[in-house]
Protein backbone atom coordinates (compact mmCIF):
# COMPACT_ATOMS: atom_id res chain seq x y z
CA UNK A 1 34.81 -145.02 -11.76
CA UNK A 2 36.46 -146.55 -14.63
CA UNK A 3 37.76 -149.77 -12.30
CA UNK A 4 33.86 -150.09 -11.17
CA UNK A 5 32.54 -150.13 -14.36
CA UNK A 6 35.18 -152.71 -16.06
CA UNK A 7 34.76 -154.70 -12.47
CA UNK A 8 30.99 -154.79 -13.25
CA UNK A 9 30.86 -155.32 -16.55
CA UNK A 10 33.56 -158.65 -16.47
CA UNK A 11 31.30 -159.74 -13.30
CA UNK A 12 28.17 -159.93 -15.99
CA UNK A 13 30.43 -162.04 -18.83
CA UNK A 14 29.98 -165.17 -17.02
CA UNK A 15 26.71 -164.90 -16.99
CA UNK A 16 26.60 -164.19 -20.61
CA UNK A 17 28.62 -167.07 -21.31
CA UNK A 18 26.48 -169.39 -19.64
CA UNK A 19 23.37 -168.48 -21.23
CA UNK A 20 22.53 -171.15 -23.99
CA UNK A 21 23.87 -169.94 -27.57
CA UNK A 22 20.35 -170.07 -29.04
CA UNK A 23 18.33 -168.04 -26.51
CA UNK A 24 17.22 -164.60 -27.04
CA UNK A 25 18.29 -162.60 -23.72
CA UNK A 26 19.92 -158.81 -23.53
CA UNK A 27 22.86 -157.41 -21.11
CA UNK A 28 23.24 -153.85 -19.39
CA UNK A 29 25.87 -151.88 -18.14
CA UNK A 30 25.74 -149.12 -15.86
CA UNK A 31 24.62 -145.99 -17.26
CA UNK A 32 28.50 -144.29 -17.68
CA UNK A 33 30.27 -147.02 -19.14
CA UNK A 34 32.48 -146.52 -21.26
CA UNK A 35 33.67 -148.63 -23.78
CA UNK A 36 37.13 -149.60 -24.06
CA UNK A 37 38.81 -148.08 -26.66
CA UNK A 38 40.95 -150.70 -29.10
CA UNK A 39 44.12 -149.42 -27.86
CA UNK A 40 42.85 -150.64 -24.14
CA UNK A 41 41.23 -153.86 -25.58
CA UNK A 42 44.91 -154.75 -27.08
CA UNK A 43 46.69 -153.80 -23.81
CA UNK A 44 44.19 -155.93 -21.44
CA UNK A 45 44.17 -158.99 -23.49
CA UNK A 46 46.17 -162.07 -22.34
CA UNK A 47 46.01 -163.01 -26.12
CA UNK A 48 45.62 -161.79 -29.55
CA UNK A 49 44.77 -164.66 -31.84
CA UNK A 50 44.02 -164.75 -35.62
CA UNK A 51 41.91 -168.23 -35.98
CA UNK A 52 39.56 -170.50 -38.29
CA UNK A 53 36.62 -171.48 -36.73
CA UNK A 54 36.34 -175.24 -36.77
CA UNK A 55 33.53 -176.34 -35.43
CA UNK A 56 30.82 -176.94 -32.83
CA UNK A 57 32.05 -178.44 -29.78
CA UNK A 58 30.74 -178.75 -25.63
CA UNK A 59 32.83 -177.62 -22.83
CA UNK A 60 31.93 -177.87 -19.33
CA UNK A 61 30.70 -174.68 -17.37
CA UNK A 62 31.89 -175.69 -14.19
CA UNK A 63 33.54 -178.59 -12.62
CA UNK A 64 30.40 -180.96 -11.71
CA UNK A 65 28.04 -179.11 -14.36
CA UNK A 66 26.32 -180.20 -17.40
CA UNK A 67 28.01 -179.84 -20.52
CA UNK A 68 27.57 -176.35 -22.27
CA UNK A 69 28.45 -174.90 -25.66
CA UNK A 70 31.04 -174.11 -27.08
CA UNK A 71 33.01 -173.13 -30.15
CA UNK A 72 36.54 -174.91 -31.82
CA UNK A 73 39.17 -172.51 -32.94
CA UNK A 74 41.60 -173.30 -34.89
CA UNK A 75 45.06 -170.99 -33.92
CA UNK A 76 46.23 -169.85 -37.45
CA UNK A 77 48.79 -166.46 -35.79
CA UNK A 78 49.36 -164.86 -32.96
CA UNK A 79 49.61 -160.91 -32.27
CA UNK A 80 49.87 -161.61 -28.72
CA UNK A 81 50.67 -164.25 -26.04
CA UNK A 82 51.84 -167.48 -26.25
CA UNK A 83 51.42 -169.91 -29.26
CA UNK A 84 48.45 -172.50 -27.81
CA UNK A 85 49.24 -176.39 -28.07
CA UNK A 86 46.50 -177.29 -30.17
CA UNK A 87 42.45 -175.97 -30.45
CA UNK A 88 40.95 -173.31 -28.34
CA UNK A 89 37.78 -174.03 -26.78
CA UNK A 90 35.39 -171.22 -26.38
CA UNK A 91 32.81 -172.00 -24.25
CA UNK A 92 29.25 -169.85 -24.56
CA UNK A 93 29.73 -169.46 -28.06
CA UNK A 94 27.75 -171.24 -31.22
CA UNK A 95 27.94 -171.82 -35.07
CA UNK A 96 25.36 -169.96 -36.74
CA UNK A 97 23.09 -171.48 -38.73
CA UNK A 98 23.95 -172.28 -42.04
CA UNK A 99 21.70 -170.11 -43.93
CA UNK A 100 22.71 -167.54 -42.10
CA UNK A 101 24.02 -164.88 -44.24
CA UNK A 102 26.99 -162.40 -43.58
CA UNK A 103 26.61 -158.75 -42.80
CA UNK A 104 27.46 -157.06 -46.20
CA UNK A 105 30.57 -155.39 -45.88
CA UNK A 106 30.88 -151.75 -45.87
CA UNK A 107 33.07 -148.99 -45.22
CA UNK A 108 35.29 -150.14 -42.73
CA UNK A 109 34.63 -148.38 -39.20
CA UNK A 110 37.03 -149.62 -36.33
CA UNK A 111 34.48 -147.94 -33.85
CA UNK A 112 32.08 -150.40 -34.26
CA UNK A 113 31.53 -153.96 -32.85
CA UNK A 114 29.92 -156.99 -34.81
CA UNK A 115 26.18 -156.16 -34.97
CA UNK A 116 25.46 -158.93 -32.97
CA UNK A 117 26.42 -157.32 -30.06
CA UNK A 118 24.54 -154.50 -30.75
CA UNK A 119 21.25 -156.42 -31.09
CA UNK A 120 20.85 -156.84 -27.47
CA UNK A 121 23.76 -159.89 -25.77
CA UNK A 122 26.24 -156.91 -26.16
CA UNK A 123 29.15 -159.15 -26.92
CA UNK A 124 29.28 -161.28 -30.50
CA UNK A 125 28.62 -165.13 -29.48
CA UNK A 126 27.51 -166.88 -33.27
CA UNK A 127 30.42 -167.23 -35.68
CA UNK A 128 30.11 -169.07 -39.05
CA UNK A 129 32.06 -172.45 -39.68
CA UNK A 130 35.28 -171.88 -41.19
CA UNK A 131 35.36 -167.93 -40.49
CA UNK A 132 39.00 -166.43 -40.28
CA UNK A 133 38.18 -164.16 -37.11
CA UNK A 134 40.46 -162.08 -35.01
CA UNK A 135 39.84 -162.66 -31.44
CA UNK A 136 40.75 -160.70 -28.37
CA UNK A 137 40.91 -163.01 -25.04
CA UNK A 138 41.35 -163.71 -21.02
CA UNK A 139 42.62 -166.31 -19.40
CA UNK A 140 40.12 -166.93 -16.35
CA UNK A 141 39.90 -170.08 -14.78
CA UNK A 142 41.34 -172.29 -17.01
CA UNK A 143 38.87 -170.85 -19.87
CA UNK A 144 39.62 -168.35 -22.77
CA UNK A 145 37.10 -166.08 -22.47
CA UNK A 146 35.91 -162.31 -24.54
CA UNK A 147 38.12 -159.81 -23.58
CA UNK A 148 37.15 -156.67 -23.05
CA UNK A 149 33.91 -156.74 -21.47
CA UNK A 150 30.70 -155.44 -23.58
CA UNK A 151 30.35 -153.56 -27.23
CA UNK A 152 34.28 -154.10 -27.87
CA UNK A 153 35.67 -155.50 -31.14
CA UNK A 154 36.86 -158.75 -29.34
CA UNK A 155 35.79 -161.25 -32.48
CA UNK A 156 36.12 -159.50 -35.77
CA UNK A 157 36.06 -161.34 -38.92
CA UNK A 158 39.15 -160.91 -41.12
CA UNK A 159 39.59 -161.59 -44.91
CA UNK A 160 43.44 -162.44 -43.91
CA UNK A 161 46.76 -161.79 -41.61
CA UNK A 162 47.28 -158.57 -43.54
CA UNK A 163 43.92 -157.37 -43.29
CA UNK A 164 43.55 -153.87 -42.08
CA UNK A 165 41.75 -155.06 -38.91
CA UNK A 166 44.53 -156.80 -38.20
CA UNK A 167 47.15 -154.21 -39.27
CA UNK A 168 45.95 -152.00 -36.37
CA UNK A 169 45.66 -154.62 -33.94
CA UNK A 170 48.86 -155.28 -34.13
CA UNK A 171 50.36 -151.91 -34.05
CA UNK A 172 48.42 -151.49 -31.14
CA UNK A 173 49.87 -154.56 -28.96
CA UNK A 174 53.33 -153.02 -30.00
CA UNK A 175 52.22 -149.67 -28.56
CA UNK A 176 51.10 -150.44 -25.59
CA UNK A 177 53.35 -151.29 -23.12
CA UNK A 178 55.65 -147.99 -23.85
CA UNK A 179 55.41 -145.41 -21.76
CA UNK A 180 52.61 -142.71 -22.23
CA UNK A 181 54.93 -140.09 -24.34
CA UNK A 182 56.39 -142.24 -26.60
CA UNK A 183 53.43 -144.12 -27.17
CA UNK A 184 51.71 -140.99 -27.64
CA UNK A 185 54.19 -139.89 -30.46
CA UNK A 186 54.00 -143.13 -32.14
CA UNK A 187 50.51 -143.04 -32.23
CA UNK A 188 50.69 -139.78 -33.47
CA UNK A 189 53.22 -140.05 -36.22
CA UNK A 190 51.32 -143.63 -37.35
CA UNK A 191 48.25 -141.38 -37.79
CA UNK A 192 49.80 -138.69 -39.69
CA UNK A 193 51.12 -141.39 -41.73
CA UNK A 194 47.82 -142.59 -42.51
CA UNK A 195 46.35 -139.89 -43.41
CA UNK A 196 48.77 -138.90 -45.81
CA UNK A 197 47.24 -141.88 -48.12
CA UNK A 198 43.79 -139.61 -48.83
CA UNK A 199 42.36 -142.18 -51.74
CA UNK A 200 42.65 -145.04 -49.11
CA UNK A 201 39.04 -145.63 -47.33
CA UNK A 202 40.82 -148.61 -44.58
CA UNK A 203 44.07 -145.89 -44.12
CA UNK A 204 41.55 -142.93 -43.74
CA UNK A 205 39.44 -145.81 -41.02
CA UNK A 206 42.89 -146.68 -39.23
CA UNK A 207 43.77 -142.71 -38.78
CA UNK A 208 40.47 -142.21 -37.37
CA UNK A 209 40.44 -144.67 -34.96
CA UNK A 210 44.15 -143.72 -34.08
CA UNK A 211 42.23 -140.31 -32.93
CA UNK A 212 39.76 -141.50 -31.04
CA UNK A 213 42.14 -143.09 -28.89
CA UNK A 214 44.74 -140.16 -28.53
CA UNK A 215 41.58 -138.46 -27.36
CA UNK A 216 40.18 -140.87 -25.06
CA UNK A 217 42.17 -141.17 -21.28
CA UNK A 218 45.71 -143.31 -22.11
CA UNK A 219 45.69 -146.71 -20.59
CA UNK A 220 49.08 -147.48 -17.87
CA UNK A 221 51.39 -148.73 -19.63
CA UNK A 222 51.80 -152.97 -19.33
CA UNK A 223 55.35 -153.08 -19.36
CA UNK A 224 58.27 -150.91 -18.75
CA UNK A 225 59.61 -149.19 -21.76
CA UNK A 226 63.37 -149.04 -22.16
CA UNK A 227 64.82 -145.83 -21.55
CA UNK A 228 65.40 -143.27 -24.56
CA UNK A 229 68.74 -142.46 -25.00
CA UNK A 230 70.00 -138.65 -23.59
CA UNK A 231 68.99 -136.04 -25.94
CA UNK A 232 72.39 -133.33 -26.31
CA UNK A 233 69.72 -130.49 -27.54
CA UNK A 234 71.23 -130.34 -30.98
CA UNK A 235 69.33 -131.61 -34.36
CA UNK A 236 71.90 -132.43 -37.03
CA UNK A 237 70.42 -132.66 -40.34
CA UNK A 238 69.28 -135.22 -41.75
CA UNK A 239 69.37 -136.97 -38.52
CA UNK A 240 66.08 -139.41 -37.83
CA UNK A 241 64.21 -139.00 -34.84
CA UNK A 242 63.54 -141.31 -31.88
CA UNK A 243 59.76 -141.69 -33.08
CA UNK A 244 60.49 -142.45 -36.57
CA UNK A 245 63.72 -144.92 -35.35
CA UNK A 246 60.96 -146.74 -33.28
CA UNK A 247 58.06 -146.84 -36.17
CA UNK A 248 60.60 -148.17 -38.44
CA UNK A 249 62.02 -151.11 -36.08
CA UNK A 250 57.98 -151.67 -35.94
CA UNK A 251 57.46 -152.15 -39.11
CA UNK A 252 60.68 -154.04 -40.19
CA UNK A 253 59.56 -156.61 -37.30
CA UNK A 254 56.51 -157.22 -39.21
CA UNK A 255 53.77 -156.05 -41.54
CA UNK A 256 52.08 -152.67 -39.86
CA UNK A 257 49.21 -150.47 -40.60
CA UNK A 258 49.47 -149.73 -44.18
């Protein structure tokens, strides 16, 4: 059931992405979807880009068709994927309007998506000019388009490249092509971690969301992990284990959830 309902819901993105920016009009899923959890929204996207948005630009829909709307990004990192050659162009997207103000920020909750896709288009589609945003994204047809499919996190807006948003992103794409158990552990031990840091609201955030995945289904694995070295059965003290050898080469590769 899962493959029906991600088939259905990535049938009804075009059609959200052709729909002009300004117009009020709602989506629906079928009544047990499930929303991917970030952990699967990491793992299914072809990239994993940290951009400013430029600017208001048009793209066409289809080959033949008018000109539609679109949004220019300006690549500033990326988690995932190749390094583009110059702007993205996101097509179906829009600048909001100037005097549009920002959602206040509040305690940081990794389970939730940008209220504009809660208000009824069920994916996020107005970004203000010059916004730092992480985005999540598919290659389809020679477009990048929302990966994901509806209610995921797939265009967050970030204060920075260290910003906790983007911390766990990032651990995540490291995660997930490893095979279930030692993804599981790392996930595990990253969470424990977390925890540990009790006076730290975005650590306490990260931890949670770190169980909400180890308790949702695991996603396969997108790549084959390389194989753990024979265990002899004896623990020599002192000695570091495989998990915390592998969360260590993590984080000395690059800045992780903190």
């Amino acid at each position: 059931m899962r493959s029906l309902t991600r088939a259905l819901a990535l049938a009804a993105a075009p059609l959200l992405l052709a729909a002009a920016p300004g117009a009020a009009h709602a989506c629906s899923v079928v009544a047990d979807y499930r929303v991917p959890t970030n952990l699967e929204l990491a793992a299914e996207a072809n990239a994993i880009v940290i951009g400013e948005v430029a600017g208001a630009a048009e793209a066409l829909a289809e080959p033949g068709e008018a000109l539609s709307a679109a949004i220019e990004v300006r690549p500033l990192a990326m988690l995932k994927g190749l390094t583009p050659g110059g702007a993205l162009l996101l097509p179906g997207m829009a600048l909001a309007p100037a005097d549009a103000a920002a959602p206040e920020p509040g305690e940081p909750d990794f389970a939730q998506p940008h209220p504009e896709a809660l208000a009824g288009a069920c994916i996020r589609r107005t970004f203000q000019r010059d916004a730092t945003v992480l985005f999540f994204l598919d290659r389809r047809e020679g477009d990048w388009v929302p990966a994901g499919g509806p209610f995921t996190r797939w265009a967050e807006d970030v204060a920075n490249e260290d910003a906790p948003w983007v911390q766990l992103a990032r651990f995540y794409a490291r995660v997930a092509p490893l095979d279930e158990t030692q993804r599981t552990a790392l996930l595990e031990a990253e969470r424990d971690a977390l925890l540990a840091r009790a006076d730290d609201p975005a650590a306490q955030a990260m931890a949670a969301d770190l169980d909400r995945t180890l308790a949702e289904p695991p996603p396969s694995a997108v790549a084959a992990a390389p194989p753990e070295p024979e265990d002899d059965g004896f623990y020599k003290p002192g000695e570091v284990s495989a998990v915390q050898r592998a969360l260590d080469a993590m984080r000395a590769d690059g800045p992780a959830p903190r």
